[in-house]
Structure formats: C-alpha cells, structure tokens
Protein backbone atom coordinates (compact mmCIF):
# COMPACT_ATOMS: atom_id res chain seq x y z
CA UNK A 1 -10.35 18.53 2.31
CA UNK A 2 -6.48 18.58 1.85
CA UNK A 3 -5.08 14.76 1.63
CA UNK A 4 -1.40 14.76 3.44
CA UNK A 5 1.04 12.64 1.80
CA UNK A 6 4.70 12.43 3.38
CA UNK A 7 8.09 10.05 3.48
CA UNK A 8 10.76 10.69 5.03
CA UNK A 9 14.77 11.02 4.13
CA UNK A 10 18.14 10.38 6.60
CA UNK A 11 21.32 11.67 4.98
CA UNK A 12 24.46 10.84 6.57
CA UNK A 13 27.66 12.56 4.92
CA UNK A 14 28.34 15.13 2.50
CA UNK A 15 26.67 15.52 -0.75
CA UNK A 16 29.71 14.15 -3.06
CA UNK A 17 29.98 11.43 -0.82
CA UNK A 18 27.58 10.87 1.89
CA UNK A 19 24.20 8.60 0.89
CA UNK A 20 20.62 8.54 2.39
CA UNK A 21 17.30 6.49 3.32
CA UNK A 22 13.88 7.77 2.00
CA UNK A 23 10.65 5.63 3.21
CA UNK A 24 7.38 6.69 2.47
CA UNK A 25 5.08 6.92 5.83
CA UNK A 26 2.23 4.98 3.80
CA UNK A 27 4.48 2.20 3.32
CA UNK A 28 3.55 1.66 -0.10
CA UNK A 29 7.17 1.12 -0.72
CA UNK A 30 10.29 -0.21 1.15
CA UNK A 31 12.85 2.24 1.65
CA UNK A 32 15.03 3.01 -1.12
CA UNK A 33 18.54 4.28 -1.32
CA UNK A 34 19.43 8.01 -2.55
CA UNK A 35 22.97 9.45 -3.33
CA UNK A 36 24.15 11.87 -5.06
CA UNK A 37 25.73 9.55 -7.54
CA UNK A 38 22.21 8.23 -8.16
CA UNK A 39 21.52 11.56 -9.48
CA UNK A 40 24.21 12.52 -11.93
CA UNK A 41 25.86 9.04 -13.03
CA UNK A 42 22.66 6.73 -12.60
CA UNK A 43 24.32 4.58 -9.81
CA UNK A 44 22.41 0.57 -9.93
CA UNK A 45 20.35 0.35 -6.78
CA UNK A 46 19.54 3.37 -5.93
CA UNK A 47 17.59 6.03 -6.61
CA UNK A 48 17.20 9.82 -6.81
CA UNK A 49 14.72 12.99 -6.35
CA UNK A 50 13.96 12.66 -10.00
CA UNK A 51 13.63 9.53 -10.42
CA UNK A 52 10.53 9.58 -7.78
CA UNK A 53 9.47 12.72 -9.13
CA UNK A 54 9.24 10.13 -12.36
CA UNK A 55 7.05 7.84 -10.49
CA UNK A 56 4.91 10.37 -9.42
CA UNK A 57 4.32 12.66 -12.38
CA UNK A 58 3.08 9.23 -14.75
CA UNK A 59 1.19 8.35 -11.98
CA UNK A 60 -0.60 11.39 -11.28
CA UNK A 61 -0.50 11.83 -15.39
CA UNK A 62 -2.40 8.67 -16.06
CA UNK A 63 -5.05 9.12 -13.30
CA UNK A 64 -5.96 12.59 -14.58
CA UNK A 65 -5.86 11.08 -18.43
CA UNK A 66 -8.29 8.43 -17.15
CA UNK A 67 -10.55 10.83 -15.61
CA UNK A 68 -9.93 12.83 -19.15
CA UNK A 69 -11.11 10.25 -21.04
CA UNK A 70 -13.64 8.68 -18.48
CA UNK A 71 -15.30 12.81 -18.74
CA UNK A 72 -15.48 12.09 -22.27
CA UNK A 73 -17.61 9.09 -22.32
CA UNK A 74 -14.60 7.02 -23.43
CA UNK A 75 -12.98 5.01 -20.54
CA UNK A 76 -9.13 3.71 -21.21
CA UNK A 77 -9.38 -0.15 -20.82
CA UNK A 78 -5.05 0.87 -20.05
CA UNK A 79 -2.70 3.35 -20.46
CA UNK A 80 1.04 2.74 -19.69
CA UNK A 81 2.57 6.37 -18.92
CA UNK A 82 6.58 7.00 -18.33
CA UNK A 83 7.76 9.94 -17.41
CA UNK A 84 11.84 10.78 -18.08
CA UNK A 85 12.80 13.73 -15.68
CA UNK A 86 16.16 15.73 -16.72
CA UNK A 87 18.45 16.85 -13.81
CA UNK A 88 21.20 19.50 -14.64
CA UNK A 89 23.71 20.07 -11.81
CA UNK A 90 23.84 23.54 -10.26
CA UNK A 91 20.30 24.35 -12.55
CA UNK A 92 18.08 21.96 -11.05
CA UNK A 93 15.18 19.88 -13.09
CA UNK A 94 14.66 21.34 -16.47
CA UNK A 95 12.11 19.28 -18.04
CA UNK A 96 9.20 16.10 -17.88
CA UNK A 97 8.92 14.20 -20.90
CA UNK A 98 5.72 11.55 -21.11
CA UNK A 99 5.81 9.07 -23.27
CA UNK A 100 2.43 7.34 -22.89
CA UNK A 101 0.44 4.31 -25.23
CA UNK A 102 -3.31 3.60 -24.19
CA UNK A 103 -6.16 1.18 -25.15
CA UNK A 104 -9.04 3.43 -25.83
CA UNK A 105 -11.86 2.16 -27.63
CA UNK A 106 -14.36 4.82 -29.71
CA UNK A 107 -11.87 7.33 -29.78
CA UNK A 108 -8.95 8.66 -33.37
CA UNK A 109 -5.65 9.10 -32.76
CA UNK A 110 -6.06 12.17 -32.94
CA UNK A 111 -8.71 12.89 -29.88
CA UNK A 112 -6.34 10.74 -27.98
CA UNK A 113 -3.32 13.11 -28.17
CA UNK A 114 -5.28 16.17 -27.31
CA UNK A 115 -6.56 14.45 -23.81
CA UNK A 116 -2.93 13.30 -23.26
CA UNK A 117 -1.86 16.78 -23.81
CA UNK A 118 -4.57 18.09 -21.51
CA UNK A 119 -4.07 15.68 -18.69
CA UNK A 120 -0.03 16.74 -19.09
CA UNK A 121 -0.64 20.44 -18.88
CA UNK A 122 -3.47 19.60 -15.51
CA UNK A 123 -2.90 16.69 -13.75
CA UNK A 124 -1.66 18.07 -10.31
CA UNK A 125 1.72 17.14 -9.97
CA UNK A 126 2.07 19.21 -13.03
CA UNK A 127 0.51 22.13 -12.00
CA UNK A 128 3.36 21.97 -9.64
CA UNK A 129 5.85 21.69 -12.25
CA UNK A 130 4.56 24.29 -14.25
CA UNK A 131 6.45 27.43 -14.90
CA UNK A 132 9.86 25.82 -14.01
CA UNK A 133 9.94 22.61 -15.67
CA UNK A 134 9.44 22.18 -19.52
CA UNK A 135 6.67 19.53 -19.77
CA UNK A 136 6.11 17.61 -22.95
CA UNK A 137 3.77 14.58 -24.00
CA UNK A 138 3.74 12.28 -26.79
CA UNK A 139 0.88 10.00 -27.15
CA UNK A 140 0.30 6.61 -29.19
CA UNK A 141 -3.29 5.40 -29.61
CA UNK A 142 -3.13 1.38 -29.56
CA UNK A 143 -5.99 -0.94 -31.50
C-alpha cells in the first residue's frame, strides 16, 4: 500500500524577488522560509528545494543502510549520514554527495563501504534521483 507524504508551499512575488512558506502537512516541522536567494547565495534563515531534498536523501539513505546492514546480520549501533545537494541555475540539481560515518560492530572497513554504496544506489529517494542526478557516497567505518 502506497504511503502519501505531502507539505505544502505559498509563493508571493517573482522568483528574483518574491519569497515563500513551505509546511509539511505531518507537522514534523514548523514552516520554513524559501527564496530564491536561499538557493543560489545561501541566504541565513531560510531554506531551499535542495536543501530539503538534503534532509530527505540522508534520511532515506541511512534507513535503507540500516536495513542493509540489519539484512546482513550486523545492526549499526549509529550512522550519521549528510547529504550536500548541488544546484546549478538554468540546469537544475546535478549531483548528491553522502558523506556518512557509522558504528558497526563485526563488520571491515571495507564491507562497510560496499553497503553504503548499495544503500546510495537503492534507498528510494535515490531511485528517484537516479538517471539525472550524479550520486556519490563516501563511507568511514568508526571503532
């Protein structure tokens, strides 16, 4: 069974100049700022399309590394995933780099990297990224 998720965004103005409003419906989150600024000059307190795109793809990256690992016989005890998003003006998002360190006892360094490469390439917000957006992992076993 399909699992709806949705927010919601208000724009007022044009795009050089105007600002918006997005709120998640689960209310997981307060409302947050966007602007166009946000996305091309990093403007402080707000956000932008990538930057939640960010917040989604480590998300959905460490949950399917978990289950990875969890599949494996070797449960994380934690993995702390960030995911940088690159926005080019007038060529959209080119690529996803994660970055992610994890606590994984009974497993190489090795073994490691080739889940967090797998969990990049499957989770499902990259499966939605895939064939448009270069997606890249790098991935540090911690004792």
């Amino acid at each position: 069974m399909a699992t709806t998720s949705s927010a919601k965004t208000v724009w007022e103005g044009d795009l050089a100049h105007g600002s918006g409003t997005t709120t998640p419906d689960s209310g997981a989150f307060d409302t947050v700022d966007v602007s166009w600024a946000s996305r091309t000059e990093r403007s402080a307190g707000k956000t932008s399309p990538e930057e939640l795109l960010a917040a989604a793809h480590a998300a959905c990256f460490c949950m399917g590394l978990s289950h990875e690992l969890g599949e494996a016989g070797t449960p994380p005890e934690r993995l702390e995933a960030e995911a940088s998003v690159d926005f080019v003006p007038g060529e959209g998002v080119k690529s996803s780099r994660i970055t992610v360190a994890g606590r994984v006892p009974g497993i190489d360094q090795e073994t490691f990297t080739k889940a967090a490469v797998s969990a990049g390439g499957n989770c499902p917000i990259s499966g939605a990224l895939k064939g448009n957006v270069d997606i890249s992992v790098e991935a540090t076993l911690e004792s």
